[in-house]
Protein backbone atom coordinates (compact mmCIF):
# COMPACT_ATOMS: atom_id res chain seq x y z
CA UNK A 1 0.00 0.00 0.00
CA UNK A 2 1.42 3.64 -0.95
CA UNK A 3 0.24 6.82 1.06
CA UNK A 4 0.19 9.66 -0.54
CA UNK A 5 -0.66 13.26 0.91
CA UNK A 6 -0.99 16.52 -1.11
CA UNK A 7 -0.29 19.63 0.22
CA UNK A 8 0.10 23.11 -0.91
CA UNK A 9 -3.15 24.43 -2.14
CA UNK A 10 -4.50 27.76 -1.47
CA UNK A 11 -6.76 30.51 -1.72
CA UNK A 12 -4.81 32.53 -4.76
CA UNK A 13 -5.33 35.69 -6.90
CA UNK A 14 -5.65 35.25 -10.33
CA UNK A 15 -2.80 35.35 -12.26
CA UNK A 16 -0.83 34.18 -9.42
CA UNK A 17 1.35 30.78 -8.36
CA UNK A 18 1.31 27.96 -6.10
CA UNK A 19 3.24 25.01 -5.76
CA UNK A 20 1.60 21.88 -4.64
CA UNK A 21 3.46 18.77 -3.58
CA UNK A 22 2.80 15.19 -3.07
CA UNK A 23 5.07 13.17 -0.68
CA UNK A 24 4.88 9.46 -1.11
CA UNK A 25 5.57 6.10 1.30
CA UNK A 26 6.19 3.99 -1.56
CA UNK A 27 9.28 1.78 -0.91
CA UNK A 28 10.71 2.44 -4.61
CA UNK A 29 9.17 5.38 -5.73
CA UNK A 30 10.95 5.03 -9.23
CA UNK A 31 7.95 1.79 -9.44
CA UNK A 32 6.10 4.20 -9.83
CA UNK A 33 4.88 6.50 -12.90
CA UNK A 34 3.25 9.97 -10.97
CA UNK A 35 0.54 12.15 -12.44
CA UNK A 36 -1.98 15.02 -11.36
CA UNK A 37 -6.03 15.04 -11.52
CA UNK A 38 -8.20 17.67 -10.83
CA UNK A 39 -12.14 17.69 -9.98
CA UNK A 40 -13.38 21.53 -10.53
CA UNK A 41 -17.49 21.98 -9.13
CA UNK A 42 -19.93 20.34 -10.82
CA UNK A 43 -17.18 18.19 -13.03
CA UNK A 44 -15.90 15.03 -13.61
CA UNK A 45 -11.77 14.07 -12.05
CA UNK A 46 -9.54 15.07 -15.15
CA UNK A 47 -6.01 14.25 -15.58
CA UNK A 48 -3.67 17.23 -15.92
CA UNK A 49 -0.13 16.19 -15.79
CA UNK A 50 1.90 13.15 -15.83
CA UNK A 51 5.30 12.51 -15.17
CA UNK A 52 7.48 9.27 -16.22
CA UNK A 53 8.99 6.76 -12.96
CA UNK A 54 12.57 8.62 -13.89
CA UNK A 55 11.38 11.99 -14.29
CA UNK A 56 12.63 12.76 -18.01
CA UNK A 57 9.16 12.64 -19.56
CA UNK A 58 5.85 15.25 -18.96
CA UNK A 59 2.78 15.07 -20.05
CA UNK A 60 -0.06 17.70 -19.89
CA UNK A 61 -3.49 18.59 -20.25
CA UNK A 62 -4.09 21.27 -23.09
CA UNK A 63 -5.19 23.95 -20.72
CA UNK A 64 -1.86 23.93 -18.71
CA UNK A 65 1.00 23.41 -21.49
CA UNK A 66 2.80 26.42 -20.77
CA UNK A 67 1.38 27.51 -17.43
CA UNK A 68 2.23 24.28 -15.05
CA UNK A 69 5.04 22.12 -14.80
CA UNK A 70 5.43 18.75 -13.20
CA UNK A 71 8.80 17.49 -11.25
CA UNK A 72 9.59 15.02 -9.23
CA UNK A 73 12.38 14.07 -6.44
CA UNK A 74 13.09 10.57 -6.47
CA UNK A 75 15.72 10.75 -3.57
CA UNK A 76 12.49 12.84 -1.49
CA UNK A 77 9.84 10.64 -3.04
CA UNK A 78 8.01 13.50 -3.89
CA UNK A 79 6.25 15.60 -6.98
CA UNK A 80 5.76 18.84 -7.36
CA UNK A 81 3.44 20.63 -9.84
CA UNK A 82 4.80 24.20 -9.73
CA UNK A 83 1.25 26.06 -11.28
CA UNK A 84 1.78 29.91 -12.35
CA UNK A 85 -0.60 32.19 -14.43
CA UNK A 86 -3.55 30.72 -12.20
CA UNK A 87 -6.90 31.23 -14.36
CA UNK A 88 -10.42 30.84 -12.38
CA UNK A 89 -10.33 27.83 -14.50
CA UNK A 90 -8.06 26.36 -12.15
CA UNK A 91 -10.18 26.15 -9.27
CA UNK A 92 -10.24 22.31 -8.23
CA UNK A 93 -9.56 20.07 -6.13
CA UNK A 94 -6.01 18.47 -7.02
CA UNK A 95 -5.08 15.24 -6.60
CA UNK A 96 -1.84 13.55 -6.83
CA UNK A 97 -1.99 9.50 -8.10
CA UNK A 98 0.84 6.60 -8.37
CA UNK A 99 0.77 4.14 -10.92
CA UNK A 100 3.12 0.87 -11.39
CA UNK A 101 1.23 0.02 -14.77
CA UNK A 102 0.63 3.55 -16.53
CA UNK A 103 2.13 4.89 -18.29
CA UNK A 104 3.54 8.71 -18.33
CA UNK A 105 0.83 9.61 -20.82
CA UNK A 106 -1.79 7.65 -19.08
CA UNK A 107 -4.62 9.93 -18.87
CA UNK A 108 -7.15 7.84 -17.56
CA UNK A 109 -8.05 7.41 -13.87
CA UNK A 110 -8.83 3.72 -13.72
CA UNK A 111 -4.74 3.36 -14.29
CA UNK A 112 -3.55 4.52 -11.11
CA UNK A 113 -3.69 2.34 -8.47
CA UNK A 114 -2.99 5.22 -5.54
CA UNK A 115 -4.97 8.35 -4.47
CA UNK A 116 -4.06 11.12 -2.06
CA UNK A 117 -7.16 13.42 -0.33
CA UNK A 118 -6.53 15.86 -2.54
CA UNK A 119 -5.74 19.62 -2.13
CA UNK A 120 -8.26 22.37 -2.35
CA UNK A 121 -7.02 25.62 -5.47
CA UNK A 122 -8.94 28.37 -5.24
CA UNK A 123 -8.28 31.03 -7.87
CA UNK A 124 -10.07 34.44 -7.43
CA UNK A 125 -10.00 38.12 -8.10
């Protein structure tokens, strides 16, 4: 079993950043391939970034090339999705998955195996 807890989200102003992390128990974190979802209100968990078990691949949603960008520490077994030029578009809750079978593109939820509570964005003038 792999914990993993989000933290990091914020009330922000719009066009402003925040950087949310996800730390991870996971014995050998490079098992695992690490991505992003969001729920906004009223909407359905999307994917939004995804990031290959070593780190040299991304992957994003459309409506974030350019804006977010998705790391990872494999000696801290963390991610990090550094998000700037925050739209009201943004608002969501953010969750951070794990996934030994997906792979860095993987968009689809029913691939990753782990879950973290998720992290509340707000983005507002």
């Amino acid at each position: 079993q792999v914990q993993l807890v989000e933290s990091g989200g914020e009330l922000v102003q719009i066009g402003g950043s925040l950087r949310l992390s996800c730390a991870t128990s996971a014995r050998t974190f490079t098992d695992y391939a690490m991505a992003w979802f969001r729920r906004a209100p009223g909407k359905e968990r999307a994917f939004v970034a995804g990031i290959s078990r070593s780190g040299t691949n991304t992957y994003y949603e459309d409506a974030v090339k350019g804006r977010f960008t998705l790391s990872r520490d494999n000696a801290k077994n963390t991610v990090y999705l550094q998000m700037n030029s925050l739209k009201p578009e943004d608002t969501a809750v953010y969750y951070c998955a794990a996934s030994a079978r997906a792979k860095w593109k993987s968009t689809a939820p029913v691939l990753y195996d782990y879950w973290g509570q998720g992290t509340q964005v707000t983005v507002s003038s």
